[in-house]
Protein backbone atom coordinates (compact mmCIF):
# COMPACT_ATOMS: atom_id res chain seq x y z
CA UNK A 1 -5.66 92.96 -19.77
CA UNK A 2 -6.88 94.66 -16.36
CA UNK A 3 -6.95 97.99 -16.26
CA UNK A 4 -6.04 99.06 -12.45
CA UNK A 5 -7.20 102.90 -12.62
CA UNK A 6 -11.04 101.21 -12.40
CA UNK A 7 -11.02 99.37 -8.60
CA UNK A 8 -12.21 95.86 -9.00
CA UNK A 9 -10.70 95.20 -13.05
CA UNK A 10 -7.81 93.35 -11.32
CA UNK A 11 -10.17 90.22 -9.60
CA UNK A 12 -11.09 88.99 -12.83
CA UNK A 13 -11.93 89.44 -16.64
CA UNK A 14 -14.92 90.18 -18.16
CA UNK A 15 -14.29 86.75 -19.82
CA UNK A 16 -14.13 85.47 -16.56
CA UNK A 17 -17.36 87.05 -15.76
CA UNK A 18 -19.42 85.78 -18.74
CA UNK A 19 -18.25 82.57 -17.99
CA UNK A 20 -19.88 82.38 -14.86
CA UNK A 21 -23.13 83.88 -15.32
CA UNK A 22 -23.72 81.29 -18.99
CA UNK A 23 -22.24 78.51 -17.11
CA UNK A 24 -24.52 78.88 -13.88
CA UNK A 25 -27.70 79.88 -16.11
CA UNK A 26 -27.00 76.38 -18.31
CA UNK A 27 -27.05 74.59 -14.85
CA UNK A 28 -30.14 76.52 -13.96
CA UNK A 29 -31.97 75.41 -17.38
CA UNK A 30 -31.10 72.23 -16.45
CA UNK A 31 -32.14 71.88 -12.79
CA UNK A 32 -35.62 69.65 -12.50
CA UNK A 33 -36.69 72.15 -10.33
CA UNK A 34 -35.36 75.97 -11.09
CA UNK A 35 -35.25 75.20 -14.84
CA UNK A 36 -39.09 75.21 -15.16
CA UNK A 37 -39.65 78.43 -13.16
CA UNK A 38 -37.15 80.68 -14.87
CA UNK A 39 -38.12 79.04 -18.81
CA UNK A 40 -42.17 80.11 -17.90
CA UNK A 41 -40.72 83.75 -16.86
CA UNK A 42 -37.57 84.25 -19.29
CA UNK A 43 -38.82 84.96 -22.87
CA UNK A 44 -35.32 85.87 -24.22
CA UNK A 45 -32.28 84.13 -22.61
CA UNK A 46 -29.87 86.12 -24.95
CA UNK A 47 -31.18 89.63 -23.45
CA UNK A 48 -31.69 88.18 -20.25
CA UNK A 49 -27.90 86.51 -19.66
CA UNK A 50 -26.60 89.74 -21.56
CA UNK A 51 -28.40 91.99 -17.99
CA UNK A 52 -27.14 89.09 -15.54
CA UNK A 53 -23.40 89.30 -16.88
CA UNK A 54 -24.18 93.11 -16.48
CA UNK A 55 -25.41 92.87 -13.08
CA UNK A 56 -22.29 90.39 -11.85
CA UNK A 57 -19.61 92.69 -13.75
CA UNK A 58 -21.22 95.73 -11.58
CA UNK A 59 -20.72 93.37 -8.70
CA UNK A 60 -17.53 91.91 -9.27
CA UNK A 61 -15.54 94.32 -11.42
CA UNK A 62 -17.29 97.55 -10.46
CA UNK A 63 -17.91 98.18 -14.02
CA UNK A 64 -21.41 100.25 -12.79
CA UNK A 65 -23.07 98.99 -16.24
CA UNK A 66 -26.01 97.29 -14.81
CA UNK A 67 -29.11 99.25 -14.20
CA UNK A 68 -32.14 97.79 -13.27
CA UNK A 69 -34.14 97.05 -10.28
CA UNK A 70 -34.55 93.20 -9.47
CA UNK A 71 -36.58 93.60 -6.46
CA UNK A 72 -39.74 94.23 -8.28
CA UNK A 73 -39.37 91.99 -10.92
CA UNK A 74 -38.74 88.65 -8.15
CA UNK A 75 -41.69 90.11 -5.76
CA UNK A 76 -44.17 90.06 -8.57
CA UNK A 77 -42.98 86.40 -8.85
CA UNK A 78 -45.46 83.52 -7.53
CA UNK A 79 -45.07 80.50 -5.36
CA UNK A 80 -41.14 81.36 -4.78
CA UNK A 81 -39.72 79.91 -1.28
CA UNK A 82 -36.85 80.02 0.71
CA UNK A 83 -35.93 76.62 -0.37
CA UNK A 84 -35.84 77.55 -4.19
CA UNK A 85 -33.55 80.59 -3.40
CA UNK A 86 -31.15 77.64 -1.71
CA UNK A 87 -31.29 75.92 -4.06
CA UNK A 88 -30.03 78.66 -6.51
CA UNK A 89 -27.17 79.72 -4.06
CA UNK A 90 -26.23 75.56 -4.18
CA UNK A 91 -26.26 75.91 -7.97
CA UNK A 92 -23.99 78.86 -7.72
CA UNK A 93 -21.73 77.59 -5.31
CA UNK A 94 -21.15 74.12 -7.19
CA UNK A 95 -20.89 76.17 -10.54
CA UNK A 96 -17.95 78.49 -8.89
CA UNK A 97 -16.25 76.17 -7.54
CA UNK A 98 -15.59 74.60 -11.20
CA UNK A 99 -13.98 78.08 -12.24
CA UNK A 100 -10.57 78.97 -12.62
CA UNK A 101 -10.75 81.90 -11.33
CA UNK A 102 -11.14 81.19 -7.00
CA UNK A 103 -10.55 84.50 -5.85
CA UNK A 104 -13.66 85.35 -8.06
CA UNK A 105 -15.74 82.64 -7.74
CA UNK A 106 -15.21 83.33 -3.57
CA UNK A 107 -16.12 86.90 -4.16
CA UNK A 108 -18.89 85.65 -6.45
CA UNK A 109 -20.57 83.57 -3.74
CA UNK A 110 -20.44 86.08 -1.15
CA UNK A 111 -22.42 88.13 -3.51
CA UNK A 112 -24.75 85.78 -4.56
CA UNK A 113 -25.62 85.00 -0.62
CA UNK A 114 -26.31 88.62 -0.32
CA UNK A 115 -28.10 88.62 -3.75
CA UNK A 116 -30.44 85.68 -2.28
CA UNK A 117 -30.61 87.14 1.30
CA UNK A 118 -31.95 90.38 -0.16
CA UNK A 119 -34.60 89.16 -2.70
CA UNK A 120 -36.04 86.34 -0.18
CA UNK A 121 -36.31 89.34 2.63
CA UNK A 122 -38.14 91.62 -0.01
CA UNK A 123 -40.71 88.57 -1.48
CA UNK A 124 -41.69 87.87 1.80
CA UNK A 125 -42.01 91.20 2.90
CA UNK A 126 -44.21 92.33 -0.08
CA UNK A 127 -46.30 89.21 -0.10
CA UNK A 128 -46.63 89.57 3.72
CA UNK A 129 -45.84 92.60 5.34
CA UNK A 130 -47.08 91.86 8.48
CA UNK A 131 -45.31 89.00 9.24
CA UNK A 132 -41.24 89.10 10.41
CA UNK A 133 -39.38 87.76 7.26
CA UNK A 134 -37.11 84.49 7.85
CA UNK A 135 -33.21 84.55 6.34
CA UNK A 136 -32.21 81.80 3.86
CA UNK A 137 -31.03 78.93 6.43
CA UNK A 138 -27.84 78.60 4.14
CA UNK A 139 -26.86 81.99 3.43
């Protein structure tokens, strides 16, 4: 059940929602090359999934329960490059295409492209801020 007074309830469930974010992370795990890098820097995937189905409800259903700042948390990261943040918005795509739900998994990957876009620009820009940060080539 939707409820319409809250803008956003009425593109998909909170179900809907989880089901995303645990289906994409398993992928993730799973990927030779993102699963390493997020299992060295993810103690707790319970807490962790709980703040990313947060974060995608704020996004999707305008729920307003994440809080957080990401930025700082990616930037502090090592080694990261455009091509792993590709490589993330492939996983994503593939994994919403495979939902039920295609007005949200549409919605979902526009989001995620902006997610990506925004984290590269800031990693580059605080491990370089000299040089004139590059977008994601498939963003």
């Amino acid at each position: 059940m939707t409820d319409e007074r809250v803008p956003g309830t009425h593109l998909c469930t909170e179900a809907e929602v989880t089901a995303l974010v645990h289906t994409f992370y398993a992928r993730v795990r799973r990927d030779e090359v993102l699963g390493p890098i997020f299992d060295a820097h993810i103690d707790d995937w319970d807490r962790h999934l709980a703040k990313l189905v947060d974060f995608w409800s704020a996004l999707l259903r305008r729920t307003g329960r994440f809080s957080g700042a990401p930025m700082p948390k990616h930037a502090a990261l090592p080694g990261l490059s455009a091509e792993l943040f590709e490589c993330w918005l492939r996983l994503f795509r593939e994994n919403a295409a495979a939902q039920s739900n295609q007005a949200m998994a549409e919605r979902a990957c526009a989001m995620a492209v902006r997610v990506a876009q925004s984290l590269w620009m800031g990693y580059q820009i605080s491990h370089d801020p000299d040089a004139v940060p590059t977008a994601l080539s498939h963003g």
